[in-house]
Protein backbone atom coordinates (compact mmCIF):
# COMPACT_ATOMS: atom_id res chain seq x y z
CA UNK A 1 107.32 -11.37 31.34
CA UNK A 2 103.91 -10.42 33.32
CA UNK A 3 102.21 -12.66 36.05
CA UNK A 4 98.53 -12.45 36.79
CA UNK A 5 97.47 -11.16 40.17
CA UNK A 6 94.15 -10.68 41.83
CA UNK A 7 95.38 -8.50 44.55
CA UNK A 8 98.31 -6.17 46.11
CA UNK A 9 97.42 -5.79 49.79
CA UNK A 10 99.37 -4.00 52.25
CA UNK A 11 98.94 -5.71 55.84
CA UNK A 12 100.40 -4.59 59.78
CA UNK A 13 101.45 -7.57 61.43
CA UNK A 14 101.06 -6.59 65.19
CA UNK A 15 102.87 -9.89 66.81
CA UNK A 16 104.98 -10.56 63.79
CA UNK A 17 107.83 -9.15 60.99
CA UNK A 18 106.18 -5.16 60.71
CA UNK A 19 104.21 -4.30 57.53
CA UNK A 20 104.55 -6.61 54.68
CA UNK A 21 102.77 -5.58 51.38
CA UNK A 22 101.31 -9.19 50.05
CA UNK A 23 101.09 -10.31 46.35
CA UNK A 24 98.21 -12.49 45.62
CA UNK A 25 98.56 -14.37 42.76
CA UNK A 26 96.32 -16.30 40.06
CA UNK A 27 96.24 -19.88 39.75
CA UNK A 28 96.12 -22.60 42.56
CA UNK A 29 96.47 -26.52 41.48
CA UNK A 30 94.56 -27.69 44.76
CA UNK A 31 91.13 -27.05 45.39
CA UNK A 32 90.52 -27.21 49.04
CA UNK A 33 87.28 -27.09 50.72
CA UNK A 34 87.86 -24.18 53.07
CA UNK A 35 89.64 -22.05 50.28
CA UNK A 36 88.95 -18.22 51.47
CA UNK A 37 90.52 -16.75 48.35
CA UNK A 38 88.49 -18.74 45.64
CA UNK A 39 89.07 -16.00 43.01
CA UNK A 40 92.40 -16.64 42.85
CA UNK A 41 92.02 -20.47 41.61
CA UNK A 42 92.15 -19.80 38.28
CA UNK A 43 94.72 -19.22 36.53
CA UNK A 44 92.74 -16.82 34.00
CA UNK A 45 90.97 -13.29 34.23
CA UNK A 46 87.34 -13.54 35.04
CA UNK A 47 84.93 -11.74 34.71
CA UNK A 48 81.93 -10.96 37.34
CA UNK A 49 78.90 -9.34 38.40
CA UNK A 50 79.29 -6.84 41.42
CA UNK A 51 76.38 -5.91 43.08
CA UNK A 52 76.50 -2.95 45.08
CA UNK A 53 73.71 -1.67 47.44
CA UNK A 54 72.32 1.79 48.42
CA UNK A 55 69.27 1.43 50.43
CA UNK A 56 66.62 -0.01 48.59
CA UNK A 57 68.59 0.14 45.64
CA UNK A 58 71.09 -2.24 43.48
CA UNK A 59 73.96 -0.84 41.22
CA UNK A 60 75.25 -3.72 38.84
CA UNK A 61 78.78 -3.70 37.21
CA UNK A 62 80.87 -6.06 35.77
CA UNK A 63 84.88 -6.50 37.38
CA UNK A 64 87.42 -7.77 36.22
CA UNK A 65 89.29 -10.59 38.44
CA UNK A 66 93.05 -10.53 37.86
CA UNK A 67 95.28 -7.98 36.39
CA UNK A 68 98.76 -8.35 34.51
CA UNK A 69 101.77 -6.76 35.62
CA UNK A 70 105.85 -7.11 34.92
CA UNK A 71 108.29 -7.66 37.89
CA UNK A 72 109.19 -4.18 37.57
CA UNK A 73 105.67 -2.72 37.84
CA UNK A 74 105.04 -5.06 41.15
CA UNK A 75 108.23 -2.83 42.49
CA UNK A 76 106.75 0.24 41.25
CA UNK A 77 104.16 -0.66 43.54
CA UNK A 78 105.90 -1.99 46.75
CA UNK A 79 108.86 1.01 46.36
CA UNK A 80 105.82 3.72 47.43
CA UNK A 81 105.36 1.47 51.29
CA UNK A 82 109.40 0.66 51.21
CA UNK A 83 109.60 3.62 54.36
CA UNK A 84 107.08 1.59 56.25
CA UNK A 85 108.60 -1.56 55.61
CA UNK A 86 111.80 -0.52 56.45
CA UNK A 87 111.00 1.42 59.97
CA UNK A 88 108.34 -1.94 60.86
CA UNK A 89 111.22 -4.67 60.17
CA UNK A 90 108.63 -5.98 57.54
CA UNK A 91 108.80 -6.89 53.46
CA UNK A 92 107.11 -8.19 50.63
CA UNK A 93 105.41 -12.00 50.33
CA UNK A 94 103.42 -13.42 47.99
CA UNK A 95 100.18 -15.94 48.24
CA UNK A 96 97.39 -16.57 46.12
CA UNK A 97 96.81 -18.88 44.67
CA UNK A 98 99.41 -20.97 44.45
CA UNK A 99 102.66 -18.85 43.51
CA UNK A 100 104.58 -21.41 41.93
CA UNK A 101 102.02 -21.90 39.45
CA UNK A 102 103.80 -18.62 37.92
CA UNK A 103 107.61 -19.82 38.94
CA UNK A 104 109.50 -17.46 35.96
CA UNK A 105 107.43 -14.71 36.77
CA UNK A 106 107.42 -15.19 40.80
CA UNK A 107 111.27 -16.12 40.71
CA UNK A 108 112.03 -12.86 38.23
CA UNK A 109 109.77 -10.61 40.36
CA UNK A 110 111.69 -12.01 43.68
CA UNK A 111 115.18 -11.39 42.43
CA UNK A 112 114.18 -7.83 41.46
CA UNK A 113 112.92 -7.41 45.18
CA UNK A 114 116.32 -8.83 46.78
CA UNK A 115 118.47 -6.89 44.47
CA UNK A 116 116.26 -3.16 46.04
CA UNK A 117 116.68 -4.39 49.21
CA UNK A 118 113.08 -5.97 50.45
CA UNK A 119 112.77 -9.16 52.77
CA UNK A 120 110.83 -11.75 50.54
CA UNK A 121 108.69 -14.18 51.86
CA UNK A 122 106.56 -16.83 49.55
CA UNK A 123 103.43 -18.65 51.21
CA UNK A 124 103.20 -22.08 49.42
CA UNK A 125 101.20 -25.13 49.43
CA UNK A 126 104.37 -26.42 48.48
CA UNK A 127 102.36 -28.35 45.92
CA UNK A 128 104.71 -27.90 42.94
CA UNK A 129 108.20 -29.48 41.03
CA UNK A 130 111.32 -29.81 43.24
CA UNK A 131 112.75 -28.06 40.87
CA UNK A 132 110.90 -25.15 40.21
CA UNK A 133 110.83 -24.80 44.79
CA UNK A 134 114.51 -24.89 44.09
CA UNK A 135 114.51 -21.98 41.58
CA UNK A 136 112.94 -19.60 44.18
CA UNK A 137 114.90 -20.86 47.17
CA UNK A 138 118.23 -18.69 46.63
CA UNK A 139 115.71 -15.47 45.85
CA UNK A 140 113.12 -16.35 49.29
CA UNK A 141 114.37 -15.52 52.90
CA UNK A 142 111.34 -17.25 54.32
CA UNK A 143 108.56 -19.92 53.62
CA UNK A 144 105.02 -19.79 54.83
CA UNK A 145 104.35 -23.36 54.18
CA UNK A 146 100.79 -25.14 54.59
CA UNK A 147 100.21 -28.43 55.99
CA UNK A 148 96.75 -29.03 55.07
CA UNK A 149 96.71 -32.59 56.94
CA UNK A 150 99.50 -35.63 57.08
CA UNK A 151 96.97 -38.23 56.13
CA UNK A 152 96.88 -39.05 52.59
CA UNK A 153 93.64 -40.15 52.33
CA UNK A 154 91.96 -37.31 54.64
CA UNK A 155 94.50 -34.50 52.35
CA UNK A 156 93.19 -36.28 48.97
CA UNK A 157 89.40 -35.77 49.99
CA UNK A 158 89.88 -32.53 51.25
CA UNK A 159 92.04 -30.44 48.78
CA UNK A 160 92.06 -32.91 45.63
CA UNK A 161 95.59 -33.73 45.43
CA UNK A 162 98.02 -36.35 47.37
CA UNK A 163 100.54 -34.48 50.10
CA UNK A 164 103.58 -36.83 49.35
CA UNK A 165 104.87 -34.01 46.92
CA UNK A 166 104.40 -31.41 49.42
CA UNK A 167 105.50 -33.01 52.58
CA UNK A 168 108.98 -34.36 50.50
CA UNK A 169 109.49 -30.42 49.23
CA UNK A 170 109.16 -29.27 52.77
CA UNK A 171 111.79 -32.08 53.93
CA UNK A 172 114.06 -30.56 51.09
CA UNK A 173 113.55 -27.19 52.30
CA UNK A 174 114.74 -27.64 56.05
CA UNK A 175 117.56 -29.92 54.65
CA UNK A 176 118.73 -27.37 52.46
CA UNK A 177 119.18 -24.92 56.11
CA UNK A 178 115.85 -22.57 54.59
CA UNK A 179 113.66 -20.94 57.16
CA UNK A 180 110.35 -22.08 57.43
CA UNK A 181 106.55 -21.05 59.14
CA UNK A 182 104.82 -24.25 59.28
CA UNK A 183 100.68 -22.71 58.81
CA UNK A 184 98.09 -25.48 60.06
CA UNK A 185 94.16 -25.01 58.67
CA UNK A 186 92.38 -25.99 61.80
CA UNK A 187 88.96 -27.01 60.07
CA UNK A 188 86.21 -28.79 61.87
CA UNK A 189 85.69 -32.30 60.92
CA UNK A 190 88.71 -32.51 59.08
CA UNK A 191 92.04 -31.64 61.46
CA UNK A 192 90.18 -29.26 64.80
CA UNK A 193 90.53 -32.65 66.76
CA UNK A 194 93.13 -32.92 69.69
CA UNK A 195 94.31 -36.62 68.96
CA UNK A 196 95.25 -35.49 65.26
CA UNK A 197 97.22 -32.10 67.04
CA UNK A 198 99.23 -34.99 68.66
CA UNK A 199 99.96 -36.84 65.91
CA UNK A 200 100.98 -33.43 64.09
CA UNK A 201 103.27 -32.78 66.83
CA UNK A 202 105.63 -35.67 66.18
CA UNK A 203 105.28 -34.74 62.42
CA UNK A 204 106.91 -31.92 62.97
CA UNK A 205 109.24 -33.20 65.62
CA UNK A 206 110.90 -35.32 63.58
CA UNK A 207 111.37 -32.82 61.33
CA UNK A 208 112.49 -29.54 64.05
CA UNK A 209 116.41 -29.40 63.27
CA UNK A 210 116.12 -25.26 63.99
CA UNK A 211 114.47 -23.90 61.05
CA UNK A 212 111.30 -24.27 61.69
CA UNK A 213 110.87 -20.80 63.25
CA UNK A 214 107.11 -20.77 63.86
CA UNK A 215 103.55 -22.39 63.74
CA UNK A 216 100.76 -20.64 62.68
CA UNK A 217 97.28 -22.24 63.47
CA UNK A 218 94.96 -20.91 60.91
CA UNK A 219 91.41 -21.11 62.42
CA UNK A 220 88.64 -21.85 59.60
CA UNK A 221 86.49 -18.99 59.23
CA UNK A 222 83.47 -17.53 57.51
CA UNK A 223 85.17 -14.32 56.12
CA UNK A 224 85.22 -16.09 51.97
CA UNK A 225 81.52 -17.22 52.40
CA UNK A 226 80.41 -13.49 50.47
CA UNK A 227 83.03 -14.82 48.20
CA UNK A 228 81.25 -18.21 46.68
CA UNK A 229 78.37 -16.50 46.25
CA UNK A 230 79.90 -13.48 44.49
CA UNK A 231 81.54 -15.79 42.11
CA UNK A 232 78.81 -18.72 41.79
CA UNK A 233 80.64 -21.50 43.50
CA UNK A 234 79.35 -23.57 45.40
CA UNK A 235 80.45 -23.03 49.51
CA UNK A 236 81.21 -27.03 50.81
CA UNK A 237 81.58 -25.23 54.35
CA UNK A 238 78.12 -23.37 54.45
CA UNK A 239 77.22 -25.71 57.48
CA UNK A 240 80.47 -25.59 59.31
CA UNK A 241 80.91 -23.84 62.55
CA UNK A 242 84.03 -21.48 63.17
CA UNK A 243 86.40 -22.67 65.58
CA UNK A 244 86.60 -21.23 68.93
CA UNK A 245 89.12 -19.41 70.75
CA UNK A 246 88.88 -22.52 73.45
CA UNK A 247 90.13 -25.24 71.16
CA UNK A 248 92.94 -23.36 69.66
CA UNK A 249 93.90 -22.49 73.23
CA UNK A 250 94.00 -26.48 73.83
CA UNK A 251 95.77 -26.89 70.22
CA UNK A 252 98.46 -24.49 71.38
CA UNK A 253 99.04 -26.34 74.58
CA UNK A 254 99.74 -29.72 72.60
CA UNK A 255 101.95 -28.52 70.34
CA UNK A 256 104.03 -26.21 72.71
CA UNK A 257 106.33 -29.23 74.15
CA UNK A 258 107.82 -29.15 70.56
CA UNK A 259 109.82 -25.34 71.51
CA UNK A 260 108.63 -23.51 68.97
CA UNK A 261 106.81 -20.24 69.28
CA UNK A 262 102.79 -21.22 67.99
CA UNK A 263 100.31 -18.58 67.15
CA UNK A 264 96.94 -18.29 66.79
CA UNK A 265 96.34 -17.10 62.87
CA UNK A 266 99.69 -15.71 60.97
C-alpha cells in the first residue's frame, strides 16, 4: 500500500502542541477559492516547469509534484525528528489535500504511528463518507477540522461542494467524545464580516459539549499566489486584500464569550 504526497514538512508551533512533522497529501474533492496548497488537488503526479533565477539569468527544469511512499517509509521519515517531538510535546498530522481521499493508506500509515508511540493529528475538510471518518477515528487523537462557511449557498459557490456532509461528520465526531480544533478561513467578501462571526458563534455553541478544544482563525493570505502561477491556474483571489491584524482582533472578541481558547492562524 503507498499514498501519494506532495510534501513532508517539519513545523515549531510556538503557542501550540511543540514540533509536529506534517504530511501533505495528494488529492482534495473541494476546490476552494482561497486554496494555498493548489498542488496538492490532484490526486495524480504532475509534472512542472521550475524556473529558477540567477541574476539576469533563467535555469529551467522540470519537477515532479507528488511522490509515493508506504506507511512504513512515512515512519522512516518521522522516526529521525521523534527526539524533538518528544522533548516539544508535539507529533505527526497530516493535511493536503484532503487526507481522506487516501483513507486505507492514511488509516494504515496512522495505526503504524500510534503503535511507535507518536501523537496523530489529521486536518480535514471533513468532506468525506461517515464511514471512512469512522475508520480513522480510533487511530487520530485530534481533528483539525475546517469550517469553510455554515451557509449552503455561500459554501457551494465558494469551494464547489454542499457543507451538509461536513457539518453532520463534525456533529458525529464531538458525539462520539473526539477532540476537535474548529479552523475558520477568514476570507474577504466571503466570511471576514462581523455579523457572520456572530452567527458562527452560536454554530458552534450549540455544538461546545467540551471537545471542542480550540479555534483557529485562518487569515486569507497571499503566500499560494507564486503557486497559481507556477502551476498555470488561474488565482480567483488576485484582487483580494489580506486581512488585517484589526479585524481578527474584533473576530476574536466575538467569539470569546463561547470559552474557548481562539487564535489567530493554527
Amino acid at each position: 500500500m503507498k499514498g501519494l504526497i506532495f510534501s513532508i514538512k517539519k513545523y515549531a508551533i510556538h503557542d501550540g502542541p511543540g514540533i509536529r512533522v506534517t504530511v501533505f497529501m495528494k488529492g482534495c474533492p473541494l476546490d476552494c477559492w482561497w486554496c494555498h496548497n493548489p498542488e496538492g488537488k490532484e490526486l495524480a503526479v504532475r509534472m512542472v516547469e521550475r524556473i529558477d533565477r540567477v541574476g539576469d539569468k533563467e535555469f529551467r527544469s522540470q519537477e515532479q509534484v507528488g511522490h509515493e511512499y508506504t506507511p512504513e517509509e512515512i515512519l522512516s521519515k518521522i522516526e529521525a525528528d521523534r527526539v524533538f517531538m518528544e522533548h516539544s510535546g508535539g507529533g505527526v498530522t497530516f493535511s493536503g489535500g484532503e487526507p481522506l481521499m487516501q483513507p486505507v493508506f492514511l488509516r494504515e500509515t496512522l495505526a503504524l504511528l500510534k503503535d511507535s508511540g507518536f501523537h496523530t493529528t489529521v486536518d480535514t475538510s471533513g468532506y468525506a463518507r461517515r464511514e471512512i471518518l469512522q475508520s480513522v477515528m480510533p487511530v487520530t487523537d485530534l481533528f483539525l477540522y475546517d469550517i469553510k462557511h455554515t451557509d449552503p449557498e455561500v459554501h457551494r459557490k465558494f469551494t464547489g461542494v454542499s457543507n451538509e456532509l461536513i457539518i453532520s461528520n463534525l456533529d458525529m465526531l464531538l458525539s462520539e467524545g473526539k477532540d476537535v480544533m474548529i479552523r475558520i478561513p477568514v476570507i474577504p467578501g466571503v466570511s471576514a464580516d462581523a455579523v457572520y462571526m456572530e452567527q458562527l458563534r452560536g454554530f458552534i455553541e450549540s455544538r461546545n459539549n467540551g471537545h471542542i478544544k480550540e479555534i483557529n482563525l485562518l487569515p486569507y493570505h497571499k503566500t499560494g499566489s507564486s503557486k497559481y502561477r507556477r502551476f498555470g491556474l488561474d488565482d480567483r483571489m488576485l484582487s483580494v486584500s489580506q486581512v488585517s491584524n484589526g479585524h481578527l482582533d474584533d473576530y476574536i472578541e466575538i467569539l470569546k464569550p463561547l470559552g474557548i481558547h481562539v487564535k489567530k492562524g493554527g
